[in-house]
C-alpha atoms as a PDB file:
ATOM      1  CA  UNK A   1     -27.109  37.397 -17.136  1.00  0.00           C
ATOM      2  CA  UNK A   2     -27.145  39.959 -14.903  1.00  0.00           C
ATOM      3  CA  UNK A   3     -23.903  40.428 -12.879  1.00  0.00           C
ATOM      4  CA  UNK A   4     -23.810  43.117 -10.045  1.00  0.00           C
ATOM      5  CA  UNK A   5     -20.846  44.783  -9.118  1.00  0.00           C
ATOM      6  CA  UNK A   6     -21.093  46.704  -5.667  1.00  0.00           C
ATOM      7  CA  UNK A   7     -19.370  49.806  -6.925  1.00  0.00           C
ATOM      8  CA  UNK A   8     -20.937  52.164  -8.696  1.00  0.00           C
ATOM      9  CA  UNK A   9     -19.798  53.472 -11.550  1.00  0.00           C
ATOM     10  CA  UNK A  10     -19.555  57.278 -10.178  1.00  0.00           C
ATOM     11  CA  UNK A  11     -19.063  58.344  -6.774  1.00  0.00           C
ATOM     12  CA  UNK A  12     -22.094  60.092  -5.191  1.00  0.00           C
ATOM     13  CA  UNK A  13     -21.375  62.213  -2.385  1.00  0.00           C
ATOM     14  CA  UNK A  14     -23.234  64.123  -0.429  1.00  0.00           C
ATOM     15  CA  UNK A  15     -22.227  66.772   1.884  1.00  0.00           C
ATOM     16  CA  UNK A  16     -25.425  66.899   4.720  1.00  0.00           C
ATOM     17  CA  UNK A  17     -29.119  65.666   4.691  1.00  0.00           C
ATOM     18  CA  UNK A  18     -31.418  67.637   2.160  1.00  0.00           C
ATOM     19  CA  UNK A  19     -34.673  66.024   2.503  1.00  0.00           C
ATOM     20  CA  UNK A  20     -36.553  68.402   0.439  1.00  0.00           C
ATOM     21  CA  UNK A  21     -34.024  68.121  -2.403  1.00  0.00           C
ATOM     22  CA  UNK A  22     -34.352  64.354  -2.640  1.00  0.00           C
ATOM     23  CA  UNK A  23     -37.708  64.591  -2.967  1.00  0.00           C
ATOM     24  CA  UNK A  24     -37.098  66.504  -6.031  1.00  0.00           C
ATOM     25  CA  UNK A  25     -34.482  63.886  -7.308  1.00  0.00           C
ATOM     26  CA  UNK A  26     -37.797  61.700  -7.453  1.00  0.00           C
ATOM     27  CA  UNK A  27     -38.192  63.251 -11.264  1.00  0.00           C
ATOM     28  CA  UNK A  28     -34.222  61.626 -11.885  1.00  0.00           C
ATOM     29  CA  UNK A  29     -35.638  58.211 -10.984  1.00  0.00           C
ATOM     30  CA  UNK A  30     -39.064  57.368 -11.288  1.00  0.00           C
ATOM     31  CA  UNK A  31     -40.239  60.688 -13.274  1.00  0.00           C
ATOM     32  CA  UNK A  32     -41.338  60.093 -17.390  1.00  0.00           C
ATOM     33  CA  UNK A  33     -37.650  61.403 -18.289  1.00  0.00           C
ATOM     34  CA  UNK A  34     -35.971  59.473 -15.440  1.00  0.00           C
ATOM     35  CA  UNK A  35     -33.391  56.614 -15.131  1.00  0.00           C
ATOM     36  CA  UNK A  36     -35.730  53.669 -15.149  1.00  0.00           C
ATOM     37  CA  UNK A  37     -37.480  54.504 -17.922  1.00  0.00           C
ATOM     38  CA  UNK A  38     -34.456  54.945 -19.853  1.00  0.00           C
ATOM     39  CA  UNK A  39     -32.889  51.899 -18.488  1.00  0.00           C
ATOM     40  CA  UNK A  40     -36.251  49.769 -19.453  1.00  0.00           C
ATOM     41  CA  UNK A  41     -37.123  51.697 -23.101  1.00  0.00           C
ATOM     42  CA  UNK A  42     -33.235  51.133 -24.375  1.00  0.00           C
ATOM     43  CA  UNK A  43     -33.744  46.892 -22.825  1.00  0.00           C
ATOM     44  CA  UNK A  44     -37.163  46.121 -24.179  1.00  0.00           C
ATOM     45  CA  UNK A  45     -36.139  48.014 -27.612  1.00  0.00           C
ATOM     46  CA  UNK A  46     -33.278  45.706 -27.784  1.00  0.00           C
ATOM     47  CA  UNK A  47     -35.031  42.628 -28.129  1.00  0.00           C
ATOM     48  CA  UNK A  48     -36.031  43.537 -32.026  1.00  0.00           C
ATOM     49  CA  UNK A  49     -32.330  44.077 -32.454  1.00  0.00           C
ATOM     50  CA  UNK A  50     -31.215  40.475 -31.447  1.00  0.00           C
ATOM     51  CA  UNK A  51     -30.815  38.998 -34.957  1.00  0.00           C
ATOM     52  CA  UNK A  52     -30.950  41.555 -37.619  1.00  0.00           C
ATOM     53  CA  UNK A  53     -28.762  44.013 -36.201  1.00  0.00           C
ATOM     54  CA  UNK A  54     -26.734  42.453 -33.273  1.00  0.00           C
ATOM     55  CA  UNK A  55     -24.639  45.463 -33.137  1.00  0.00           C
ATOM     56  CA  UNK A  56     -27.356  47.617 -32.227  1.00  0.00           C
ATOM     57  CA  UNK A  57     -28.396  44.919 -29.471  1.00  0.00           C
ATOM     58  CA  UNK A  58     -25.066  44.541 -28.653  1.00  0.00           C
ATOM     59  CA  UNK A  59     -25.473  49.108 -27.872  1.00  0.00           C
ATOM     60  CA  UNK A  60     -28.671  49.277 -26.494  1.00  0.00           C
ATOM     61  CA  UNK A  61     -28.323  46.655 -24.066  1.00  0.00           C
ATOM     62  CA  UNK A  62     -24.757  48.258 -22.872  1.00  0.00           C
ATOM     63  CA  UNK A  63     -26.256  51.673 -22.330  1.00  0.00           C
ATOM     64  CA  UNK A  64     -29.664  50.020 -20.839  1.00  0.00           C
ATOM     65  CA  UNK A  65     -27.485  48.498 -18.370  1.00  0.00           C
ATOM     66  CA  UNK A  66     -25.465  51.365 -17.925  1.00  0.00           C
ATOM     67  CA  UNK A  67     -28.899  53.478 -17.256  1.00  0.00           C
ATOM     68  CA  UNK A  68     -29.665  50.577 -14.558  1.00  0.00           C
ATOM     69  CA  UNK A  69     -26.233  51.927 -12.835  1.00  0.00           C
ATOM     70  CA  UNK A  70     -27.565  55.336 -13.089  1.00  0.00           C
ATOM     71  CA  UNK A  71     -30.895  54.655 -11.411  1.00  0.00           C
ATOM     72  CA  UNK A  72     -28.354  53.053  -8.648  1.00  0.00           C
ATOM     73  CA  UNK A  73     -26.739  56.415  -8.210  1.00  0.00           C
ATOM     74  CA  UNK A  74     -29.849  58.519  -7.944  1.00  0.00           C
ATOM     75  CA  UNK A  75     -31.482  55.902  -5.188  1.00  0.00           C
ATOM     76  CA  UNK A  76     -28.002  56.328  -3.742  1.00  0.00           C
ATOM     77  CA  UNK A  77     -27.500  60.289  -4.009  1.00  0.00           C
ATOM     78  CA  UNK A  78     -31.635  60.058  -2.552  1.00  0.00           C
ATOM     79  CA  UNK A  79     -30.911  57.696   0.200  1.00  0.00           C
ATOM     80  CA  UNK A  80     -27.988  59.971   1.751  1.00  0.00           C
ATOM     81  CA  UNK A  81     -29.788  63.079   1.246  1.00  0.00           C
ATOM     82  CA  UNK A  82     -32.591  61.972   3.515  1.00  0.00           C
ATOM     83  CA  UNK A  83     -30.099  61.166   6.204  1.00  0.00           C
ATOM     84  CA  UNK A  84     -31.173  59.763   9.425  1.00  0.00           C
ATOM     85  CA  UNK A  85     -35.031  60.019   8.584  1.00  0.00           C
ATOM     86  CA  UNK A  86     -36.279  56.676   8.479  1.00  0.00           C
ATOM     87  CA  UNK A  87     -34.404  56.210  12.138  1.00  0.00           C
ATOM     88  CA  UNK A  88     -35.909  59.588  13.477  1.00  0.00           C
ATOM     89  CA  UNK A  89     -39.453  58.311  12.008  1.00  0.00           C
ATOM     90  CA  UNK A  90     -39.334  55.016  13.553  1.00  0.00           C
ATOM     91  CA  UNK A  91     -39.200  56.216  17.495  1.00  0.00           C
ATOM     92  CA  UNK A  92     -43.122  57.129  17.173  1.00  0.00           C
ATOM     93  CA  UNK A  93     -42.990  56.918  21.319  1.00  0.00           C
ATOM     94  CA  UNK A  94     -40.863  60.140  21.420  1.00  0.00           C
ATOM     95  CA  UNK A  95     -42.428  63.701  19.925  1.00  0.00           C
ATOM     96  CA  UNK A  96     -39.499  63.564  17.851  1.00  0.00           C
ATOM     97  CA  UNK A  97     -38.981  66.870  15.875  1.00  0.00           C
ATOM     98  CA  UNK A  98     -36.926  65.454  12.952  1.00  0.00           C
ATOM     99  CA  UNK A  99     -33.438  67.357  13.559  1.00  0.00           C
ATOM    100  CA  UNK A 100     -32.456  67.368  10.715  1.00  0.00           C
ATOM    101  CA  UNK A 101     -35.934  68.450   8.464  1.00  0.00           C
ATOM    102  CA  UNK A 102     -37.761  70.492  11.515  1.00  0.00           C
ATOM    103  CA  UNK A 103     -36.755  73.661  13.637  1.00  0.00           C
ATOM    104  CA  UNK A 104     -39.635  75.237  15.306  1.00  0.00           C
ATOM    105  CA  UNK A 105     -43.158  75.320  14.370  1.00  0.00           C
ATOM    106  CA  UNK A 106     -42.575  76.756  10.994  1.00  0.00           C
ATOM    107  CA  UNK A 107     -40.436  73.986   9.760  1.00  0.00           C
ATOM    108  CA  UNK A 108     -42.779  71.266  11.072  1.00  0.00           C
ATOM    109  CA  UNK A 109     -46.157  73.081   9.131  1.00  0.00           C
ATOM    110  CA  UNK A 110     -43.955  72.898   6.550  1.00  0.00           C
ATOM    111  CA  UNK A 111     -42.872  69.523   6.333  1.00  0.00           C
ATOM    112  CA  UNK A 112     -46.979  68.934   7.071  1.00  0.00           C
ATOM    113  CA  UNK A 113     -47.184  70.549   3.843  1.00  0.00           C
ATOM    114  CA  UNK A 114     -44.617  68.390   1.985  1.00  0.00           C
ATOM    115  CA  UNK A 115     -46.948  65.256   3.405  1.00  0.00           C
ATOM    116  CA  UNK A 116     -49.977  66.419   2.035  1.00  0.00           C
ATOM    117  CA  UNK A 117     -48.261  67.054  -2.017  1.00  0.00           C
ATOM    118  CA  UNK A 118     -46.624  63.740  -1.829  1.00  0.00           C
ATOM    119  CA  UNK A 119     -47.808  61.429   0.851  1.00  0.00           C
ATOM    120  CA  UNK A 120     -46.007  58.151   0.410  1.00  0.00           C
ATOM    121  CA  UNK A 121     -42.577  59.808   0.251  1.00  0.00           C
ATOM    122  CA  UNK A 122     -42.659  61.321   3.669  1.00  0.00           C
ATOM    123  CA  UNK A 123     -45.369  59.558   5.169  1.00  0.00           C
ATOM    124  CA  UNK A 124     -45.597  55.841   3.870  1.00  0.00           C
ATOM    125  CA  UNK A 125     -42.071  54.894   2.962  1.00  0.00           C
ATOM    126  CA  UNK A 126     -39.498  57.846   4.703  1.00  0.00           C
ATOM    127  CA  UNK A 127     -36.110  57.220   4.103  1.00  0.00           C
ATOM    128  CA  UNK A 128     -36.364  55.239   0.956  1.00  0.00           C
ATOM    129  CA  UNK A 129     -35.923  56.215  -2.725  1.00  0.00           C
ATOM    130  CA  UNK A 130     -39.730  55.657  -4.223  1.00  0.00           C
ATOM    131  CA  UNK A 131     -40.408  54.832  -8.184  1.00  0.00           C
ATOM    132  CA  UNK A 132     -42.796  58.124  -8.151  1.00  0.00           C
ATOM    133  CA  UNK A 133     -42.257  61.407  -9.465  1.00  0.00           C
ATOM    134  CA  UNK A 134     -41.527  64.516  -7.198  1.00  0.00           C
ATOM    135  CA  UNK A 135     -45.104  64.432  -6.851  1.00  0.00           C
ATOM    136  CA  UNK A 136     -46.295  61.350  -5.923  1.00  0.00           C
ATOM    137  CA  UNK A 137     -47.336  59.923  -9.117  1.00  0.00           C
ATOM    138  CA  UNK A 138     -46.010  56.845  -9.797  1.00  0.00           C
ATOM    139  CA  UNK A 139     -43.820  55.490 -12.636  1.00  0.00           C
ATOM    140  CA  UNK A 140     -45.853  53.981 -15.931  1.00  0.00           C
ATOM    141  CA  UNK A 141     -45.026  51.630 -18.327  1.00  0.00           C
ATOM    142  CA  UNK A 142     -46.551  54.193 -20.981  1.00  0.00           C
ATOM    143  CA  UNK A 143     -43.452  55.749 -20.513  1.00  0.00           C
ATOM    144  CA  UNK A 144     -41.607  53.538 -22.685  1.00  0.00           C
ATOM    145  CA  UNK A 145     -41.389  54.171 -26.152  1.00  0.00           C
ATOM    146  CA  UNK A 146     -40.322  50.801 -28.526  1.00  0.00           C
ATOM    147  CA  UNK A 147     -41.563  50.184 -31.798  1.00  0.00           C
ATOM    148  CA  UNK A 148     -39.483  47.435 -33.513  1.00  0.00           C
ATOM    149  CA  UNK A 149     -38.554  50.141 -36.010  1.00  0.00           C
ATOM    150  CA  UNK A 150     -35.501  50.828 -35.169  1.00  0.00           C
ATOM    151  CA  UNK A 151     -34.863  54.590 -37.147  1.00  0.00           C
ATOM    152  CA  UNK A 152     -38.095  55.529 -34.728  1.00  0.00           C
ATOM    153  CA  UNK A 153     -36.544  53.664 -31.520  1.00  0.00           C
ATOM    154  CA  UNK A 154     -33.385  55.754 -32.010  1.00  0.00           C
ATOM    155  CA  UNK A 155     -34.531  59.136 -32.765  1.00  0.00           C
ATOM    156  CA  UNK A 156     -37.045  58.456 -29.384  1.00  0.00           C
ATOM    157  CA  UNK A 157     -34.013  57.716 -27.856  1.00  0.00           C
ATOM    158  CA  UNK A 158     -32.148  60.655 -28.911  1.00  0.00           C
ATOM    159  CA  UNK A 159     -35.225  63.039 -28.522  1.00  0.00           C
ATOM    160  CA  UNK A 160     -35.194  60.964 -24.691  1.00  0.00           C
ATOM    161  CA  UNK A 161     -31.965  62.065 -23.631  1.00  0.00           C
ATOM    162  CA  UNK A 162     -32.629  65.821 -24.505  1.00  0.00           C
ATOM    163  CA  UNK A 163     -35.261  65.371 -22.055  1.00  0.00           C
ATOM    164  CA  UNK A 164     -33.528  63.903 -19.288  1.00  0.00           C
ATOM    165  CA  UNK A 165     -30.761  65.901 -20.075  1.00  0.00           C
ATOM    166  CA  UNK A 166     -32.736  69.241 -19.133  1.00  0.00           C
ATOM    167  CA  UNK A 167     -33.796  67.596 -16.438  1.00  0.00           C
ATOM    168  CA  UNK A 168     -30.923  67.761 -14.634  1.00  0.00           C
ATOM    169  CA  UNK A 169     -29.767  70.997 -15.832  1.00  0.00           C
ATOM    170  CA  UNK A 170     -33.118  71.868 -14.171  1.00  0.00           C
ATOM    171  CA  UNK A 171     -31.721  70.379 -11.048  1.00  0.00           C
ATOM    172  CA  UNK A 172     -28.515  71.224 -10.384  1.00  0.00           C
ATOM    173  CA  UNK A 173     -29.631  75.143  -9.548  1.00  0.00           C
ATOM    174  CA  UNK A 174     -32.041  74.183  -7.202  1.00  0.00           C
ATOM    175  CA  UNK A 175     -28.898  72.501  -4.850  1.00  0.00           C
ATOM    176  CA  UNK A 176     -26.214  74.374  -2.750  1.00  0.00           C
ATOM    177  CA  UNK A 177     -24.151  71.113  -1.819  1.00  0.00           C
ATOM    178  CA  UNK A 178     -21.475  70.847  -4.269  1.00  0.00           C
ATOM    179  CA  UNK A 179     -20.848  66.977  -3.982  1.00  0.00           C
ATOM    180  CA  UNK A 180     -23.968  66.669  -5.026  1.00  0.00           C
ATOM    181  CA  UNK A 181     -23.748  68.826  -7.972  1.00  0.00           C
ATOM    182  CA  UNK A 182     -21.149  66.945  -9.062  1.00  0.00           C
ATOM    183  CA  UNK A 183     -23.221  63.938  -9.540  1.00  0.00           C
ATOM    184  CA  UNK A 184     -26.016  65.527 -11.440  1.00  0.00           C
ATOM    185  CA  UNK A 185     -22.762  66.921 -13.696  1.00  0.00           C
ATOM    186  CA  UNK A 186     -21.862  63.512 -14.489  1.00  0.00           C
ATOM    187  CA  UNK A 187     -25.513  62.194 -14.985  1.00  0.00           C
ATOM    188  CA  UNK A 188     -26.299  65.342 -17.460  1.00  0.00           C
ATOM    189  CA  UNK A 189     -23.036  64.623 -19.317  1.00  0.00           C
ATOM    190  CA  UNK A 190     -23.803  61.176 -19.932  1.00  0.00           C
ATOM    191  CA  UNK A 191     -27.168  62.104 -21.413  1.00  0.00           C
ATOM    192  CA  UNK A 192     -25.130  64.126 -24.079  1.00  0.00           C
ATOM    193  CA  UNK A 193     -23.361  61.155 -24.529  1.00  0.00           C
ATOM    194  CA  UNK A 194     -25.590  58.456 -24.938  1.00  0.00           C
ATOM    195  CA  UNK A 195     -27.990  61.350 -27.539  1.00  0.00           C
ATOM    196  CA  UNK A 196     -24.406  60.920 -30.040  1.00  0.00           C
ATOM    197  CA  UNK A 197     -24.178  56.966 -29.518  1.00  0.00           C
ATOM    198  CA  UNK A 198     -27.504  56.846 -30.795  1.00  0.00           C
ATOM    199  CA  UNK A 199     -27.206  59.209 -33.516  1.00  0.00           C
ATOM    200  CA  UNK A 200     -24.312  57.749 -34.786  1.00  0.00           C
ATOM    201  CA  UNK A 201     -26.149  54.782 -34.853  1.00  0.00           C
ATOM    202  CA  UNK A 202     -29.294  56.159 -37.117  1.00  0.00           C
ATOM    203  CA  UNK A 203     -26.323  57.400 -39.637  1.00  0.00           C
ATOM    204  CA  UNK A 204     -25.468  53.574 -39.844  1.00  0.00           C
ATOM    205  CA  UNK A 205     -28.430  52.512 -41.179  1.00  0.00           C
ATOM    206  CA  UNK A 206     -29.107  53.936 -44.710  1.00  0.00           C
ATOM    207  CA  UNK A 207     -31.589  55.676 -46.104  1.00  0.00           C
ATOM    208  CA  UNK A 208     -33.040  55.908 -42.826  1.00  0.00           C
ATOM    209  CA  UNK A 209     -35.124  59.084 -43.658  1.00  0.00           C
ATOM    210  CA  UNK A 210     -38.784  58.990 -43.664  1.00  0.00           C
ATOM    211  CA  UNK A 211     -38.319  56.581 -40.291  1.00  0.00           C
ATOM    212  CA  UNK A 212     -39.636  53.000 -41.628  1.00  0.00           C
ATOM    213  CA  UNK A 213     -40.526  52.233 -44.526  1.00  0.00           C
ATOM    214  CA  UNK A 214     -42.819  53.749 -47.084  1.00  0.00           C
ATOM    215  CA  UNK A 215     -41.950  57.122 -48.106  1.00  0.00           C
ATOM    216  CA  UNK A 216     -43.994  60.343 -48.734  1.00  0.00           C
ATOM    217  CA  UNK A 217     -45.950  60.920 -51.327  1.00  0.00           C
ATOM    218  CA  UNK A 218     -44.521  63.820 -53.499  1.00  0.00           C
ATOM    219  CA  UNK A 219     -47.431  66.059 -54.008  1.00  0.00           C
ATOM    220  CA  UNK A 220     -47.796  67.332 -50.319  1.00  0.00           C
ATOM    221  CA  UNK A 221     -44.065  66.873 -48.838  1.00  0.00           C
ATOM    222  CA  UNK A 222     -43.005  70.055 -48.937  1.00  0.00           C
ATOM    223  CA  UNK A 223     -46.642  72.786 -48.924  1.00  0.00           C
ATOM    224  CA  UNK A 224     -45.826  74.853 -45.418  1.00  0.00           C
ATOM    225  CA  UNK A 225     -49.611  76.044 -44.762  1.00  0.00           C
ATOM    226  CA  UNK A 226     -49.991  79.457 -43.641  1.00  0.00           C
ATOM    227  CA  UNK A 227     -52.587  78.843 -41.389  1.00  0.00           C
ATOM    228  CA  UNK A 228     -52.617  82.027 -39.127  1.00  0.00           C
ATOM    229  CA  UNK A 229     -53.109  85.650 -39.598  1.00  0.00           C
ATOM    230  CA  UNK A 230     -50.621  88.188 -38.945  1.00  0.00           C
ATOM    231  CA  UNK A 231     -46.557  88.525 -38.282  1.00  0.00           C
ATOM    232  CA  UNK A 232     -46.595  85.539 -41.002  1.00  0.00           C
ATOM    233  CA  UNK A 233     -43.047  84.275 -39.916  1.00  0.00           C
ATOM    234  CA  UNK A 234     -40.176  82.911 -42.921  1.00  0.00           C
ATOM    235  CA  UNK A 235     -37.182  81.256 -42.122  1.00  0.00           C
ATOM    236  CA  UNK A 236     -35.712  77.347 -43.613  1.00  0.00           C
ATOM    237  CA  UNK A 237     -39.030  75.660 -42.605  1.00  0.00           C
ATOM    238  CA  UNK A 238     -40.953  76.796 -44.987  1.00  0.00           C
ATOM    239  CA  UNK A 239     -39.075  78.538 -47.701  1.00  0.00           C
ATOM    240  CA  UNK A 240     -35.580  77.437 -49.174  1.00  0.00           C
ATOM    241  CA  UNK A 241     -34.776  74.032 -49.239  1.00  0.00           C
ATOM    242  CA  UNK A 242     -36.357  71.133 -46.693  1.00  0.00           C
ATOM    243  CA  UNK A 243     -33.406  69.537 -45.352  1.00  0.00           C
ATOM    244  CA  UNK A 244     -33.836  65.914 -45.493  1.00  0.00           C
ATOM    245  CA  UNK A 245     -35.485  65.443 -48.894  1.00  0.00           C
ATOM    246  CA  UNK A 246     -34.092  68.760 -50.294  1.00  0.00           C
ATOM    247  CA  UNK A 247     -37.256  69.756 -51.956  1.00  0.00           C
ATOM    248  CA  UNK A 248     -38.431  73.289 -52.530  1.00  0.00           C
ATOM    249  CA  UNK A 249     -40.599  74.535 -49.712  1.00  0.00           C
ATOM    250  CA  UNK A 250     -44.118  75.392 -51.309  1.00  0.00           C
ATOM    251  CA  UNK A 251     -45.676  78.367 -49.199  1.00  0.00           C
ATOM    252  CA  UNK A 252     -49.378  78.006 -49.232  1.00  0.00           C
ATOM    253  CA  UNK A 253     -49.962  81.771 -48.453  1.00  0.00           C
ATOM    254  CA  UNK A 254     -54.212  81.215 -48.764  1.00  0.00           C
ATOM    255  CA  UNK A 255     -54.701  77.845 -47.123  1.00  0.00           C
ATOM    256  CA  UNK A 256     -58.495  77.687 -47.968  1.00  0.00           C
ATOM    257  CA  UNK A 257     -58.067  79.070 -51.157  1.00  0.00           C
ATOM    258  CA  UNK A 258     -55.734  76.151 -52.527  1.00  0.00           C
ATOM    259  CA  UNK A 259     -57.861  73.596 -51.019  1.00  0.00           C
ATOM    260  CA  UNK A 260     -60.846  74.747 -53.439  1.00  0.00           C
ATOM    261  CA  UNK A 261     -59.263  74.643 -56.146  1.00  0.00           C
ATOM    262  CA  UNK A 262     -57.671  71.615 -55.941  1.00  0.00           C
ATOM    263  CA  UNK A 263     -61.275  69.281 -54.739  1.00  0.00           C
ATOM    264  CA  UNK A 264     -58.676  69.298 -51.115  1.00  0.00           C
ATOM    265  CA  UNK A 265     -56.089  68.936 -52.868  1.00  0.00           C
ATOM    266  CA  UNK A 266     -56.807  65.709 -55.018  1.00  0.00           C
ATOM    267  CA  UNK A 267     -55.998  67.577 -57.568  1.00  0.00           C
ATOM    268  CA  UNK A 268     -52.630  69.127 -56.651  1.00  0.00           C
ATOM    269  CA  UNK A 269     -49.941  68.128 -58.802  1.00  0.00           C
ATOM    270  CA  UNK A 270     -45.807  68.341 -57.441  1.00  0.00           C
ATOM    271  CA  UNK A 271     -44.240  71.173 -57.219  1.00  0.00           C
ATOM    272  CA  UNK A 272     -40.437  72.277 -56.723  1.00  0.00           C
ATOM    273  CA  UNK A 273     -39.406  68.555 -56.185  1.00  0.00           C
ATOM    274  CA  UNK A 274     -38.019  65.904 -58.951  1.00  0.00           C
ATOM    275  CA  UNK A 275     -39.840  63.288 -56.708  1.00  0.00           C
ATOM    276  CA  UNK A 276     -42.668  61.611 -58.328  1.00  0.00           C
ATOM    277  CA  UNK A 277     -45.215  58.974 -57.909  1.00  0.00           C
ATOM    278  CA  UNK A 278     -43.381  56.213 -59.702  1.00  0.00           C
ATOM    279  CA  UNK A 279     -40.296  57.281 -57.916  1.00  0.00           C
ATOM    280  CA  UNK A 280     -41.971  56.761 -55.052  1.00  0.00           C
ATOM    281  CA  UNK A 281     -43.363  53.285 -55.669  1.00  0.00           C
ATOM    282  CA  UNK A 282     -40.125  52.047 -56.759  1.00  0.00           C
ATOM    283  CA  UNK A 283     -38.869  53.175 -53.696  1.00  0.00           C
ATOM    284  CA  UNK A 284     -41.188  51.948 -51.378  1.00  0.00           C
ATOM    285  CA  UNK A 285     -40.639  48.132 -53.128  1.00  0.00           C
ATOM    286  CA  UNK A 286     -36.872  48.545 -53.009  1.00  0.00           C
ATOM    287  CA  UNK A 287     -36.864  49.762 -49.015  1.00  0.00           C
ATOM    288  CA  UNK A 288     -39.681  47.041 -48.138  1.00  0.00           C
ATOM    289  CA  UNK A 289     -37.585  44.038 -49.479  1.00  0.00           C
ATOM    290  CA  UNK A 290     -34.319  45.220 -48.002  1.00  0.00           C
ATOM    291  CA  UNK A 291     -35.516  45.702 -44.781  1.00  0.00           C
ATOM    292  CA  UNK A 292     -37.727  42.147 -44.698  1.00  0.00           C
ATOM    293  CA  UNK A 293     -34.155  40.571 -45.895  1.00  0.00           C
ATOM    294  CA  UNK A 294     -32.569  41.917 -43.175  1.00  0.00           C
ATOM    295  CA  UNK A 295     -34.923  40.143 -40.543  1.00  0.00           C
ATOM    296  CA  UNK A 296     -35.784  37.424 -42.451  1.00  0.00           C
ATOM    297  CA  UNK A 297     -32.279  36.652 -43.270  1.00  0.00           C
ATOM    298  CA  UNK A 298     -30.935  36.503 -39.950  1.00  0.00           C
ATOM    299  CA  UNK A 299     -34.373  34.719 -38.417  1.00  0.00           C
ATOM    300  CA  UNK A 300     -33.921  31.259 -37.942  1.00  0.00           C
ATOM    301  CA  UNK A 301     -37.115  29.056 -38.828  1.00  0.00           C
ATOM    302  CA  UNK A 302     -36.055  26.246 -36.242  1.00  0.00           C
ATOM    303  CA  UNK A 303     -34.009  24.931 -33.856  1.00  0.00           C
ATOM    304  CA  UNK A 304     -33.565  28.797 -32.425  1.00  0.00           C
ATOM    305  CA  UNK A 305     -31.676  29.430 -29.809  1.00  0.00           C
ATOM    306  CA  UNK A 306     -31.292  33.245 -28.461  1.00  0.00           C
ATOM    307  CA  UNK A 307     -27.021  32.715 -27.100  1.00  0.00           C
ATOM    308  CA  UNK A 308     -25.485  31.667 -30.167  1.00  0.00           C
ATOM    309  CA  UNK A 309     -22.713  33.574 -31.064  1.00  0.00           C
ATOM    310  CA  UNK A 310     -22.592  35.471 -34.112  1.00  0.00           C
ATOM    311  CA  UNK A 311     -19.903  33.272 -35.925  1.00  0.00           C
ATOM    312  CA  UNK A 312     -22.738  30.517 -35.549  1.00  0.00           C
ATOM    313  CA  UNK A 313     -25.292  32.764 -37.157  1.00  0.00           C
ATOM    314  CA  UNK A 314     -22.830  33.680 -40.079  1.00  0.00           C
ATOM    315  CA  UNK A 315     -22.517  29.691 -40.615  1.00  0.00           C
ATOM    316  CA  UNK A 316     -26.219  29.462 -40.984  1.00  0.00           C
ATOM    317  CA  UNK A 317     -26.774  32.190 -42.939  1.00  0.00           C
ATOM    318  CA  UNK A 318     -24.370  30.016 -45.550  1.00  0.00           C
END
């Protein structure tokens, strides 16, 4: 249940009409690193959540809702920043110059131009926040990112929030009005925010490195392929130690060479890690049955219902 509170959670300001700026705010709230796809990935990765880990539910339905809010301030921020538009639009008797977009020939050729890069912003629905990018295109579900695997989900989500948080670092140069900097300031903060919720998360669930399940196969974890000529660059990637699986970095420095002799590779036996095949087995059987517990466990067979409380799913765990 939904419950909408007419407040919003920070308040946008806005000091005069920008028309041309809110067009760019588009990218904020129906771009591929906008609100709404935030909002929707975080809700529809939830749903996997609900019984095995109703913590993480419990999370990413708080900040899902909380990205909803966000959307709200961005439709908000783009509704004031087009100012009196839609009103100016609507008297189509009157050769109306647009005060507040137009002065002179120069300004209207230009806001010509703006119709012809994005058409149903200025032309087909002025005044009004549109689920489109800057550029017209409009918002896709292939934006969202959920895989019921939830050490993928989060690190999407964390990789997610870098995104959207250089979005609006992007933004707030291309603005003079300082109210309105001062929501893009809150909106890039709370990216930075939500990117440590969900990596404290990951940290919660242990091992959580390779994401899922099966892990990597010791003989060609840690080979760093030279596979260019010239200015052959060194640094932790690909000598030292690899720092998830601290294994020795293998530098193949003849790429083509190594494949030969090993019938690609086949042949290759591990190097510079104490990994090995049986290791990796073992592994694979232990990870497998602790993570089908987990859902299995806390998956009712019958009489399921979706609002119990989690003192009634303890009892019938018993």
């Amino acid at each position: 249940m939904f419950y909408h509170v007419k407040d919003l959670q920070f308040n946008a300001r806005v000091s005069q009409p920008d028309p041309r700026f809110a067009r760019v705010m588009l990218e904020a709230f129906g771009g591929a690193n906008g609100e709404l796809k935030s909002a929707l990935q975080y809700f529809v990765q939830a749903f996997s959540c609900h019984n095995p880990y109703p913590d993480k539910y419990d999370m990413l339905m708080d900040i899902a809702t909380e990205e909803f809010s966000h959307l709200e301030i961005v439709g908000a921020t783009i509704q004031m920043l087009l100012g009196p538009i839609n009103g100016e639009m609507k008297d189509v008797v009157k050769d109306s110059p647009l005060h507040m977009m137009m002065s002179g020939k120069a300004a209207k050729e230009d806001l010509i131009h703006q119709a012809f890069t994005n058409p149903h912003f200025l032309v087909c629905t002025p005044g009004s926040p549109m689920l489109t990018d800057s550029n017209g295109n409009p918002w896709c579900a292939t934006y969202i990112s959920a895989n019921a695997e939830l050490t993928v989900d989060l690190r999407s989500n964390m990789a997610g929030e870098a995104r959207a948080k250089i979005s609006y670092e992007n933004l707030i140069p291309l603005t003079d009005d300082p109210l309105v900097k001062e929501t893009l300031v809150f909106l890039m903060t709370r990216e930075v925010t939500h990117f440590q919720q969900f990596e404290a998360a990951l940290e919660t669930i242990q091992p959580n490195f390779p994401p899922g399940v099966f892990q990597t196969s010791p003989k060609y974890s840690n080979l760093y392929f030279n596979m260019s000529k010239g200015n052959d660059a060194r640094g932790p990637w690909n000598e030292g130690e690899s720092t998830r699986l601290k294994e020795e970095w293998q530098y193949i420095e003849n790429p083509l060479e190594e494949v030969r002799k090993t019938d690609g590779l086949l042949n290759r036996e591990p190097e510079g890690t104490p990994r090995t095949e049986k290791d990796v087995r073992q592994m694979d059987e232990e990870l497998a049955m602790l993570r089908s517990s987990e859902v299995l466990s806390a998956t009712p067979k019958e009489n399921m219902s979706w609002c119990c409380t989690c003192q009634e799913k303890k009892e019938d765990r018993k």
